[in-house]
Protein backbone atom coordinates (compact mmCIF):
# COMPACT_ATOMS: atom_id res chain seq x y z
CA UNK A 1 19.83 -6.10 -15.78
CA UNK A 2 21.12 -5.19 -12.38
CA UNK A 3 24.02 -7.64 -10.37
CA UNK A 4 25.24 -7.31 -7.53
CA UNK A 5 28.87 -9.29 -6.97
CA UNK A 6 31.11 -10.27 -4.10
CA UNK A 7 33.14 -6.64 -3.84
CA UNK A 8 29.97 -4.82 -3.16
CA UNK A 9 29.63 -3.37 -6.67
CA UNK A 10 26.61 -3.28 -8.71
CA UNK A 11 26.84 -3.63 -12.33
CA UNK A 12 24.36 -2.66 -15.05
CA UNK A 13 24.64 -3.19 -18.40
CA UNK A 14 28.25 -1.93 -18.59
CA UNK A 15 28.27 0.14 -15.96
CA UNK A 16 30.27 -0.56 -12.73
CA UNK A 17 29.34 1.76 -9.52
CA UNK A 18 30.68 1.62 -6.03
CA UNK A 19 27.65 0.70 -3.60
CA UNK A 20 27.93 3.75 -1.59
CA UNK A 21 25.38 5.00 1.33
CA UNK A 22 24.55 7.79 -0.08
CA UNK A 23 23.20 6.68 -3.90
CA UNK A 24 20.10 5.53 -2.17
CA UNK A 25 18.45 5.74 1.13
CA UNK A 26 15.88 3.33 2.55
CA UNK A 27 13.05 5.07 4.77
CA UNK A 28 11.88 3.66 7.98
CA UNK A 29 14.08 0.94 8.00
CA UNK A 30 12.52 -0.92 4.79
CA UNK A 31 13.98 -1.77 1.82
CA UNK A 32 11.87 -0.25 -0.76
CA UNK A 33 12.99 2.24 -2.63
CA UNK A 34 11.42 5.66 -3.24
CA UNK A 35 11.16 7.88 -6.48
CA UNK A 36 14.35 10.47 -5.34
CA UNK A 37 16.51 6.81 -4.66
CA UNK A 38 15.64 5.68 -7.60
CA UNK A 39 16.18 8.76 -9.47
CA UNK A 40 19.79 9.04 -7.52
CA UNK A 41 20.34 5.10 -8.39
CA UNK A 42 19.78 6.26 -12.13
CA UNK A 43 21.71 9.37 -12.24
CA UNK A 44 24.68 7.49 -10.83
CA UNK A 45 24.35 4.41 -13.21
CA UNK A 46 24.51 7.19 -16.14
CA UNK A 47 27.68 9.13 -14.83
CA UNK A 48 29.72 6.06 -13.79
CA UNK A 49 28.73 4.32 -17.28
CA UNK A 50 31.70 3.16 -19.03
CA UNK A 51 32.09 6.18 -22.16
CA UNK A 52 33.41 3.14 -24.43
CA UNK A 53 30.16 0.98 -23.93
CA UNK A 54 27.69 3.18 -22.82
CA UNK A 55 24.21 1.88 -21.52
CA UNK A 56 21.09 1.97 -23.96
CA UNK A 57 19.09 5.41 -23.28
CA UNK A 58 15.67 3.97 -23.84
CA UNK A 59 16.31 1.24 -21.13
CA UNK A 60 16.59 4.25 -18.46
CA UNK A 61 13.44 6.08 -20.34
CA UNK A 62 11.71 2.42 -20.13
CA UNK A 63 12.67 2.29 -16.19
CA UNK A 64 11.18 5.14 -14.86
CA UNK A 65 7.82 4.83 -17.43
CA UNK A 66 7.40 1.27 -15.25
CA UNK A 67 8.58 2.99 -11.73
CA UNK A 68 6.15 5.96 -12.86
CA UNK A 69 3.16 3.39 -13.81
CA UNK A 70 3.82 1.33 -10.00
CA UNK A 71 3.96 4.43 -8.04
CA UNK A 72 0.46 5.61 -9.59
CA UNK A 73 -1.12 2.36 -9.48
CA UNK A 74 -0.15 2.42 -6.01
CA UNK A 75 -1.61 5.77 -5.54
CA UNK A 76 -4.48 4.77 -6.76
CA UNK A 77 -4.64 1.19 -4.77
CA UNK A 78 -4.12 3.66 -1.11
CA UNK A 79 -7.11 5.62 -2.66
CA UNK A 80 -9.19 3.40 -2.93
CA UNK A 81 -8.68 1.79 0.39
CA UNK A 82 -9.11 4.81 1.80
CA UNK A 83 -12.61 5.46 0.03
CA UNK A 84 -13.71 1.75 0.98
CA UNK A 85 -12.73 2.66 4.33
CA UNK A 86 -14.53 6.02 5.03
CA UNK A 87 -17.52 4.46 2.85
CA UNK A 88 -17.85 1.00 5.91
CA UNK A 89 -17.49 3.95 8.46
CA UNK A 90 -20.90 6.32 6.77
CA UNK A 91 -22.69 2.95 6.16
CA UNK A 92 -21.56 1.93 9.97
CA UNK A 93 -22.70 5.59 11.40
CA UNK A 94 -26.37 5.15 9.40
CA UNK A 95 -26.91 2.23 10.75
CA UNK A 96 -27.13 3.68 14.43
CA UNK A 97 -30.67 3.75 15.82
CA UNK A 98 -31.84 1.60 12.87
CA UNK A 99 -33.43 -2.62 13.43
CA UNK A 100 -30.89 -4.75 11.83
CA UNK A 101 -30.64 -8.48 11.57
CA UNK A 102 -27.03 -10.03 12.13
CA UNK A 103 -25.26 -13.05 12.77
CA UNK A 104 -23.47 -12.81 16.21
CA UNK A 105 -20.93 -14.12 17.28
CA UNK A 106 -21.87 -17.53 17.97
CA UNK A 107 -23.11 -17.96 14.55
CA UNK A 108 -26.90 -17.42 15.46
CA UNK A 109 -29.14 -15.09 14.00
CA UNK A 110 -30.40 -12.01 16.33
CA UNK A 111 -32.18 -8.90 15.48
CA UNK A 112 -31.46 -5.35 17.54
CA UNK A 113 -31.14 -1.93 17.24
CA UNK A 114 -27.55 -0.50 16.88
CA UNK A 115 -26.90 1.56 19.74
CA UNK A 116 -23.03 2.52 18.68
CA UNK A 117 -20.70 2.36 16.11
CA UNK A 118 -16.70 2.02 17.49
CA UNK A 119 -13.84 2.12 15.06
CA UNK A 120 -10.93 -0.31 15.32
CA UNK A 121 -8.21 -1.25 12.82
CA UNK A 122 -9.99 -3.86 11.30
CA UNK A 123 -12.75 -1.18 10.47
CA UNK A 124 -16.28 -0.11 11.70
CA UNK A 125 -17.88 -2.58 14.78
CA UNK A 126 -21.39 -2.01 16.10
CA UNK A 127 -23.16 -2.33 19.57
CA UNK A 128 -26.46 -4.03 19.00
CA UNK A 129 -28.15 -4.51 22.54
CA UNK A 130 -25.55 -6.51 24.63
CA UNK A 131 -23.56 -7.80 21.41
CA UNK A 132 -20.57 -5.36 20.75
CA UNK A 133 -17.99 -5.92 18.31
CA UNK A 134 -20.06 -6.99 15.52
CA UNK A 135 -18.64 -6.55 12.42
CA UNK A 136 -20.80 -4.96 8.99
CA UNK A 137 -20.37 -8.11 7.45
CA UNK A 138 -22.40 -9.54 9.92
CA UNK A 139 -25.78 -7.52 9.21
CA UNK A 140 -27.76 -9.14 6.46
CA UNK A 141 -30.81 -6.64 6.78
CA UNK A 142 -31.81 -3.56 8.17
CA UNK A 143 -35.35 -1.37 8.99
């Protein structure tokens, strides 16, 4: 377990380290930390460790298994978005030229042919007729 007192020093299980700029750098201005900081926080927690009561080596094993497991699952979390993402923009793209049905903006149900597709932060919109901006959501059938 990590503190943090009033003399700017962080303590860990015995161990008693100067907070320093360089043991860890932030990127972009946030606070998160990335694999080399934490490696660098763990490499200094195991060479300022007091020699008389000397940290557990499992806990530091344990610590990077967990950072190891968050880093993959969010790997995998970006991957996915990104797959969702490029899957709303194919769906988006087939739909052009094709009779859909979809709920426009005002809530009432039309029926058009999608004459573009235009791709905005929030994902995929379509042109259908006069109505742009309408989202995939909105289509509930197509022909």
């Amino acid at each position: 377990m990590s503190t943090v007192d009033s003399t700017n020093q962080l303590s860990t299980s015995g161990t008693q380290m100067p907070n320093s700029s360089s043991s860890s750098s932030s990127t972009g201005g946030t606070s998160s930390m990335g694999e080399n900081d934490f490696l660098q926080l763990m490499m200094d927690q195991l060479s300022n460790q007091d020699p008389l009561n000397p940290d557990d080596p499992t806990q530091y094993v344990s610590e990077l298994a967990q950072f190891s497991s968050l880093e993959e699952e969010t790997n995998v979390a970006t991957a996915d978005q990104d797959n969702a993402n490029q899957t709303a923009s194919t769906e988006a793209l087939a739909l052009v030229g094709k009779q859909v049905t979809y709920t426009d903006n005002n809530g009432n149900d039309q029926t058009g042919t999608v004459s573009s597709v235009s791709f905005t932060s929030s994902g995929p919109t379509l042109t259908i007729g006069s109505d742009s901006g309408i989202a995939l959501s909105n289509i509930t059938g197509a022909s």
